[in-house]
Protein backbone atom coordinates (compact mmCIF):
# COMPACT_ATOMS: atom_id res chain seq x y z
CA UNK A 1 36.58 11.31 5.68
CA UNK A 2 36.04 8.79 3.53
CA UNK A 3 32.74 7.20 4.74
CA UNK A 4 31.33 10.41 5.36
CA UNK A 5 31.94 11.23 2.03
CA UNK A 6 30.46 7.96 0.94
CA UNK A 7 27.64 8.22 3.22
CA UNK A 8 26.48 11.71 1.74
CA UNK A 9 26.87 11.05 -1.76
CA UNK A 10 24.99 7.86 -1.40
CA UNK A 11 22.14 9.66 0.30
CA UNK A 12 22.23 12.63 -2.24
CA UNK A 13 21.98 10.48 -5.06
CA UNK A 14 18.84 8.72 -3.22
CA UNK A 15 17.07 12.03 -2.59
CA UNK A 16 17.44 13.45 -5.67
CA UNK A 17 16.22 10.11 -7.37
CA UNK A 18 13.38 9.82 -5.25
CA UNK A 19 12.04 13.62 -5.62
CA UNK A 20 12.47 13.53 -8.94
CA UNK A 21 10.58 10.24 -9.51
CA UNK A 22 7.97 10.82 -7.26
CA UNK A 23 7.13 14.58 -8.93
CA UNK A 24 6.69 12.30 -12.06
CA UNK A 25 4.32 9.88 -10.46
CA UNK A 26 2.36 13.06 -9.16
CA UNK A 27 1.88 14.06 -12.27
CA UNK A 28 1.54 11.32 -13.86
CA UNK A 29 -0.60 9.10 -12.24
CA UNK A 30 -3.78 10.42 -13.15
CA UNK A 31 -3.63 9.95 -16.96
CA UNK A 32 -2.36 6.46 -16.50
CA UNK A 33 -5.23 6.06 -13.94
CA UNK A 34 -8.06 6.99 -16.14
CA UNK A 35 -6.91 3.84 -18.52
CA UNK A 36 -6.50 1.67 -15.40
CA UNK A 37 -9.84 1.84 -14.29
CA UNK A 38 -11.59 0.66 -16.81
CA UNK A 39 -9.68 -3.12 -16.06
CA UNK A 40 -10.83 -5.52 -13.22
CA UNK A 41 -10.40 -3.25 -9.76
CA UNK A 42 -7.82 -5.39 -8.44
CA UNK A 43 -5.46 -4.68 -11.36
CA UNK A 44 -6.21 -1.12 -11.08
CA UNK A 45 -5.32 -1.24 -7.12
CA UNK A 46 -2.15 -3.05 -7.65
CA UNK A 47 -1.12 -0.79 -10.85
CA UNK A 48 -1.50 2.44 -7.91
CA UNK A 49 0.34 0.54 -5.32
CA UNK A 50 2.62 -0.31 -7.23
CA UNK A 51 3.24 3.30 -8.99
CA UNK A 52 2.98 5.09 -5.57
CA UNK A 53 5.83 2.56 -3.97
CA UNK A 54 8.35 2.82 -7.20
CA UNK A 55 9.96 6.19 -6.94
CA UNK A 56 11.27 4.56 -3.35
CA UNK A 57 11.95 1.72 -5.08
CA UNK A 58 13.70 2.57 -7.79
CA UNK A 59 15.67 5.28 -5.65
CA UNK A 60 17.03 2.61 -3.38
CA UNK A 61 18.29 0.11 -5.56
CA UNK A 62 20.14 2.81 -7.97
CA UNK A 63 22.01 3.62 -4.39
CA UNK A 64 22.40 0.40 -3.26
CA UNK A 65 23.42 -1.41 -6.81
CA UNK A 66 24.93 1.69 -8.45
CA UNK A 67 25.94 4.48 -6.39
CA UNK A 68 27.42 2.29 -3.07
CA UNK A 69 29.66 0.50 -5.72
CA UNK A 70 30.94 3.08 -7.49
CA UNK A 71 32.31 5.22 -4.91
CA UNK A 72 33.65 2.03 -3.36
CA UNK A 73 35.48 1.23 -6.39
CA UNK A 74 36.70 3.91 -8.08
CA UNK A 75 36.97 6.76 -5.39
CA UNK A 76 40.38 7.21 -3.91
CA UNK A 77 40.68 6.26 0.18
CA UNK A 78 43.63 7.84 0.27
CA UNK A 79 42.49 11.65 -0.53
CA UNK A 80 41.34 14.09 1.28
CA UNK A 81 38.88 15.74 -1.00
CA UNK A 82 36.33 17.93 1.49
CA UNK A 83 32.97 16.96 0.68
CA UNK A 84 30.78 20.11 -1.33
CA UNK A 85 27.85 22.09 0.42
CA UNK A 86 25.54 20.06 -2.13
CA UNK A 87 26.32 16.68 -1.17
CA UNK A 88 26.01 18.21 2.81
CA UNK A 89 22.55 19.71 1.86
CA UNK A 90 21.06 16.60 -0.21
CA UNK A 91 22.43 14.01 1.86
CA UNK A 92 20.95 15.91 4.77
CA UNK A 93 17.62 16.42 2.97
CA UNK A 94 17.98 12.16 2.39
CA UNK A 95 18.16 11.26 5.73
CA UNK A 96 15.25 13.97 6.53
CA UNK A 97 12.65 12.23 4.35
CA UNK A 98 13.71 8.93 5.79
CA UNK A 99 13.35 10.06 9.38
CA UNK A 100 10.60 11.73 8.49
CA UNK A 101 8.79 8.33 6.83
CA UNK A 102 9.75 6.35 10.15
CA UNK A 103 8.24 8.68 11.90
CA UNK A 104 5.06 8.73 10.75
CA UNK A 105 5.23 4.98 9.99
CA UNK A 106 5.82 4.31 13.98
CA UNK A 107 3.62 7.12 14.70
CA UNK A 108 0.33 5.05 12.90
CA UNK A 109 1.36 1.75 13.95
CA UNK A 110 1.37 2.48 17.82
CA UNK A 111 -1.97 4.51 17.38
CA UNK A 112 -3.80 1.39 15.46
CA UNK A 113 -2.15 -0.32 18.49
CA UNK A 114 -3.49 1.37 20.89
CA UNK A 115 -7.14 0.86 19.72
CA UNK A 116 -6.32 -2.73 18.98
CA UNK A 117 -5.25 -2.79 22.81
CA UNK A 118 -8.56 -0.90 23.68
CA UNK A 119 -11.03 -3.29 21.64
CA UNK A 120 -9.08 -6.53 23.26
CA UNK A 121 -10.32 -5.94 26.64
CA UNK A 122 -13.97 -7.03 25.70
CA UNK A 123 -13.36 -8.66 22.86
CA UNK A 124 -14.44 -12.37 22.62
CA UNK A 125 -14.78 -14.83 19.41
CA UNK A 126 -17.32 -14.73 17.32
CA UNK A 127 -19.67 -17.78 16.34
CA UNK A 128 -21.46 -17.54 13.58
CA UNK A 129 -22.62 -20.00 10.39
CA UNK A 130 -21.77 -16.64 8.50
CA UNK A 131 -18.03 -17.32 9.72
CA UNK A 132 -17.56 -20.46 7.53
CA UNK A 133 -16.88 -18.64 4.48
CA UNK A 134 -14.28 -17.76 5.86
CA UNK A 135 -12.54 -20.08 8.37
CA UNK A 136 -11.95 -22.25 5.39
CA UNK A 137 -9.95 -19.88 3.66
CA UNK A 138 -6.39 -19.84 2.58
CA UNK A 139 -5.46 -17.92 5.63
CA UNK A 140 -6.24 -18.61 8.93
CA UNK A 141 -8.53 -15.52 10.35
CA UNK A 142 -9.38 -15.24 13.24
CA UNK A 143 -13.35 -12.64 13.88
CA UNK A 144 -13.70 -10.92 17.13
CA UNK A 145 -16.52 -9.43 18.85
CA UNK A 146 -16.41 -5.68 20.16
CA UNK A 147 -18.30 -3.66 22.01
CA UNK A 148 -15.89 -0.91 22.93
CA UNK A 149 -16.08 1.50 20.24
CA UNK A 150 -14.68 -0.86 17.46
CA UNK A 151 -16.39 0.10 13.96
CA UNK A 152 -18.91 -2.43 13.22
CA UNK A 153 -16.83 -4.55 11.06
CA UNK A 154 -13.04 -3.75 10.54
CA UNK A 155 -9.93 -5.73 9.45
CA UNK A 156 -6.85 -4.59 12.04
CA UNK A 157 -3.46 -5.85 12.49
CA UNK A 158 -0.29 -5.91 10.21
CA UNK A 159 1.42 -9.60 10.75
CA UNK A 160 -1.30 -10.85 12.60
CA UNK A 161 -4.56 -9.16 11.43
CA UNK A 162 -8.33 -9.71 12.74
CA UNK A 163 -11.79 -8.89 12.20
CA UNK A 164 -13.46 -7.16 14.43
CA UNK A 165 -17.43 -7.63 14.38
CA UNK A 166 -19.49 -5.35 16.30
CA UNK A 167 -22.41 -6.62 18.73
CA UNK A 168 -24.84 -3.67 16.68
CA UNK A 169 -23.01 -4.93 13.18
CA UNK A 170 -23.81 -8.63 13.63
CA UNK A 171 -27.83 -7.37 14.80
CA UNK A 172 -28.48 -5.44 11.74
CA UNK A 173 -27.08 -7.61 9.46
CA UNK A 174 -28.86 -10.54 7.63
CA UNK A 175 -26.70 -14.44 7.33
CA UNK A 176 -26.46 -13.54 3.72
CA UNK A 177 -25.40 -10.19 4.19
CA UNK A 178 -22.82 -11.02 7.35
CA UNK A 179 -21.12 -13.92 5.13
CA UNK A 180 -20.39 -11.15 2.23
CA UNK A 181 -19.33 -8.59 4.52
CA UNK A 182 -16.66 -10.66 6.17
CA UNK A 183 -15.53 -11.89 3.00
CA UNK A 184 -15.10 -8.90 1.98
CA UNK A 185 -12.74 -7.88 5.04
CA UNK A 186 -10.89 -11.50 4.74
CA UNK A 187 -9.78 -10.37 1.45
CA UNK A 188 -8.44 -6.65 2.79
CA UNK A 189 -6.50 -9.38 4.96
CA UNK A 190 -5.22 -11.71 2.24
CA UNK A 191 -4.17 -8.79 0.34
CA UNK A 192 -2.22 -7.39 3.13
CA UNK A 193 -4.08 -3.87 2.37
CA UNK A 194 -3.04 -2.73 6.16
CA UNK A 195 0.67 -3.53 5.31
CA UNK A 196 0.14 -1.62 2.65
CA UNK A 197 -0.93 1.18 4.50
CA UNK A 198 1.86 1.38 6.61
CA UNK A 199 4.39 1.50 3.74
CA UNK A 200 2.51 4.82 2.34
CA UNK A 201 3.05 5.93 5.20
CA UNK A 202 7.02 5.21 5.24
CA UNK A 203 7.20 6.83 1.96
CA UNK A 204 5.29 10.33 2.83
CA UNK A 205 5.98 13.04 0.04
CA UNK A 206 3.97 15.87 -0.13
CA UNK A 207 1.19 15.86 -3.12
CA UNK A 208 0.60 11.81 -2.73
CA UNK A 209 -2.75 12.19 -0.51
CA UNK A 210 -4.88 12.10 -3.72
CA UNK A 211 -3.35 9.07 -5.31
CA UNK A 212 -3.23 7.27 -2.38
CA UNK A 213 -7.09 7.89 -1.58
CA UNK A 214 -7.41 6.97 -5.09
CA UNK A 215 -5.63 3.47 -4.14
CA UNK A 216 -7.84 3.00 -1.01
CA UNK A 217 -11.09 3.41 -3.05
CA UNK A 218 -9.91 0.80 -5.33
CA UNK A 219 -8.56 -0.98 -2.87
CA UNK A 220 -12.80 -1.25 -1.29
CA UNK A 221 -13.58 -1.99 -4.98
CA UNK A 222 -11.06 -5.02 -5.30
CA UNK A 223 -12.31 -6.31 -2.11
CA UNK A 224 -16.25 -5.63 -2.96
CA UNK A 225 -15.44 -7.55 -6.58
CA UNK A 226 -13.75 -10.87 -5.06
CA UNK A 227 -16.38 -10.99 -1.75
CA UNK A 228 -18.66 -11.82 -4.47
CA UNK A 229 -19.48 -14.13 -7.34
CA UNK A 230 -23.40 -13.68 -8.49
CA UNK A 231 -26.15 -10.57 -8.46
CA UNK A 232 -27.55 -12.37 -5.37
CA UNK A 233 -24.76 -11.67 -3.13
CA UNK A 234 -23.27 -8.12 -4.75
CA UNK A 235 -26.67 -6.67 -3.48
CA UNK A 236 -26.30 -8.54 -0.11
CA UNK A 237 -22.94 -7.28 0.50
CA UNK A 238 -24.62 -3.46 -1.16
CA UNK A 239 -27.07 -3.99 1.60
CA UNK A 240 -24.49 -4.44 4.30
CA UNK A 241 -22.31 -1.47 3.13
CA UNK A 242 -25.50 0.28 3.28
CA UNK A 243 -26.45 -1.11 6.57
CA UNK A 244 -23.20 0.00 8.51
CA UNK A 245 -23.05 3.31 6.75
CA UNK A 246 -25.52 4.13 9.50
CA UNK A 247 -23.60 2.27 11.83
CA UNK A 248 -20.11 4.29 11.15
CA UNK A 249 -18.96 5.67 14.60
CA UNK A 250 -18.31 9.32 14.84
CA UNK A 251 -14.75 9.30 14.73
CA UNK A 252 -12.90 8.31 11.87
CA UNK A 253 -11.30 4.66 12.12
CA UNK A 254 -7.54 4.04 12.64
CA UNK A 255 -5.66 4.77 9.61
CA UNK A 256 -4.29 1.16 9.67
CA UNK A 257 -7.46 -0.64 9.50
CA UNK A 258 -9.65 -1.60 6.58
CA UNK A 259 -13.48 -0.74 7.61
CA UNK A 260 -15.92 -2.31 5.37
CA UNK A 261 -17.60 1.61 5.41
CA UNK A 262 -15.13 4.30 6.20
CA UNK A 263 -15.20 6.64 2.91
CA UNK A 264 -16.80 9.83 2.46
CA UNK A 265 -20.65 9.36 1.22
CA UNK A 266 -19.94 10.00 -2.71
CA UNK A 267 -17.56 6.84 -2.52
CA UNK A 268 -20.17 4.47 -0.60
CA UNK A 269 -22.53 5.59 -3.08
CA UNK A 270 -20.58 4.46 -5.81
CA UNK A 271 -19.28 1.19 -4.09
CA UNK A 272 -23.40 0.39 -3.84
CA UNK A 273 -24.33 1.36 -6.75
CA UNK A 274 -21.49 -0.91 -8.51
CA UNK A 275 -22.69 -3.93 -6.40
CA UNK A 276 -26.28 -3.71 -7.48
CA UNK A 277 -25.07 -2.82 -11.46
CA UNK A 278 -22.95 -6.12 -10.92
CA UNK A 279 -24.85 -8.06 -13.74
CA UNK A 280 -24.51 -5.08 -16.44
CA UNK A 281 -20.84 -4.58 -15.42
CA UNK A 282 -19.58 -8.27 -15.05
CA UNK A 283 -16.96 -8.96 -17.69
CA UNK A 284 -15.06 -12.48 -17.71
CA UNK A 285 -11.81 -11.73 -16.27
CA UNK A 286 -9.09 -10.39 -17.97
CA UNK A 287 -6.35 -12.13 -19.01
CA UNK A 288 -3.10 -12.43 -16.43
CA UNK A 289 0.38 -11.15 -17.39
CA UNK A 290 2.50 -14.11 -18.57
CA UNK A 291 4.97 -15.09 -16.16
CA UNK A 292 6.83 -16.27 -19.02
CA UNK A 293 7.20 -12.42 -20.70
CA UNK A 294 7.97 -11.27 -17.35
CA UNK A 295 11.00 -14.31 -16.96
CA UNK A 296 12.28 -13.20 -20.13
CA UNK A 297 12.34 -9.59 -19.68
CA UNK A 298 14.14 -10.09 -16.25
CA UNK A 299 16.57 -12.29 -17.72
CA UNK A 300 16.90 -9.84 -20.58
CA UNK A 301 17.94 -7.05 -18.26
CA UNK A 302 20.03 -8.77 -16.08
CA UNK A 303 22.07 -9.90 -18.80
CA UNK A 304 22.22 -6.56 -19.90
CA UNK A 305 23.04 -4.99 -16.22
CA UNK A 306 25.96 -7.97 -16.64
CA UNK A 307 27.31 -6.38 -19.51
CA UNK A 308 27.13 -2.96 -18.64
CA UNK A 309 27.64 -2.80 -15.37
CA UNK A 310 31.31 -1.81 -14.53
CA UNK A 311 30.52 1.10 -17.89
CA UNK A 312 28.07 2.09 -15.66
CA UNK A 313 29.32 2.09 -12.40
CA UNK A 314 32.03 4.43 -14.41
CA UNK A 315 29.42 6.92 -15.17
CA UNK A 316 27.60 6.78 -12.03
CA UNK A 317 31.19 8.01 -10.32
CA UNK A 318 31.36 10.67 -12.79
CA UNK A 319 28.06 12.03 -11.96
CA UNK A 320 29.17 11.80 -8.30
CA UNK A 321 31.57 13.10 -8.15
CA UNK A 322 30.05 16.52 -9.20
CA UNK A 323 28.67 16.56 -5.92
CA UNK A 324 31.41 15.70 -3.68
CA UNK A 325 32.77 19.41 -5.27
């Protein structure tokens, strides 16, 4: 009786974190948006990742650091207090959005599997001059070539991503143009945007989709911004985007694969008509956050935690223990 009663109030006090959090974040996000994206586009993509991912985040390690510890502690394992309808109900509701996360996270990865396993049966390696941009990167990439109903140029995988060029991609598309294009997929991979992906889709909640659109448009910005590095090449890589617009296949691309053009028409629009404003708009870069403020302000609340903790862990069984009744 006692782990059960452990194991409920443990995933109560996750649910009702996480709900509550991520109702903020809904609506929340936009207001802190509209100051975020007016700073470089990889800040703003990292600021939405990183918003969308912390009601999970914060959820878990209150349970794991607070709430686990606690009822280890200080609740009797001799009693046999029955556990309340509450803690039944939200610990039940817990283990629902978790299953329900999996789910859909297992569902997406064996889909972009599938159509991984479906472009691998003609695939071959690419070899171009464009390719050098990006064989001596940090990360070893490797580019395929697809003719089975791959988009015309996609990033795919999770651990071990690729980038698949089309046959009709690599036709229509100039040196100059090709070179931008797959740097601009080489840094969807370095950024691990398709890890990302799966992880939204781990933590589904209801009233996200907008935000996390929002993320994958700034997401195609971040990418556009660090493909390129003079006016020259942001309208060779506007010209590709342009190019494969009219290349896009009918049916939408996997959900865990970056496609240099897979947005609505409005947000290709606006990715072009960035590139080709990318003299008016370039700005030297901002400055980064200070690893030393972010040392000190981890030490300062660890050594606060220290302090604190077994006051809290006092309070945190108090609160508890209103659900066990």
């Amino acid at each position: 009786m006692f782990a059960v009663r452990g194991v409920a109030v443990s995933f109560s006090i996750f649910v009702i974190l996480y709900v509550v959090l991520s109702a903020t974040v809904s609506g929340a996000w936009r207001w802190i948006w509209s100051y975020a994206e007016k700073r470089p586009a990889e800040r703003g993509a990292d600021l939405l990742f990183a918003l969308r991912v912390a009601p999970f985040a914060i959820a878990t390690a209150v349970t794991v650091f607070f709430a686990v510890p606690s009822f280890l502690w200080l609740e009797p394992r001799s009693g046999n207090e029955p556990v309340g309808f509450a803690a039944w109900l939200l610990g039940l509701c817990g283990v629902a959005v978790l299953a329900a996360g999996v789910g859909k996270a297992v569902a997406s990865w064996a889909r972009a599997s599938r159509a991984i396993a479906r472009w691998s049966r003609e695939a071959s390696a690419a070899n171009s001059a464009a390719l050098e941009s990006i064989r001596n990167s940090r990360i070893a990439i490797s580019v395929l070539r697809n003719s089975a109903g791959a988009p015309p140029l996609t990033a795919a995988g999770i651990f071990r991503p690729s980038v698949w060029l089309s046959g009709a991609a690599e036709f229509v598309l100039s040196e100059k143009e090709l070179r931008t294009a797959l740097r601009h997929e080489a840094v969807h991979v370095r950024r691990r945007d398709n890890l990302r992906k799966l992880l939204l889709r781990l933590l589904e909640f209801p009233g996200m989709a907008a935000m996390e659109n929002a993320w994958r448009e700034a997401s195609e910005m971040a990418a556009d911004d660090a493909a390129v590095s003079s006016a020259a090449e942001a309208l060779d890589l506007a010209s590709a985007v342009l190019a494969l617009s009219r290349l896009a296949p009918l049916q939408p691309p996997e959900e865990l694969t970056t496609a240099l053009v897979h947005s609505p028409a409005e947000s290709v629009n606006a990715r072009v008509e960035r590139l080709i404003a990318w003299p008016e708009r370039q700005q030297a870069p901002g400055e980064k956050p200070s690893l030393v403020y972010a040392l000190c302000a981890g030490l300062a609340v660890t050594a606060t935690l220290a302090v604190t903790y077994s006051a809290l862990l006092v309070r945190v069984h108090a609160a508890t223990e209103w659900l066990v009744r």
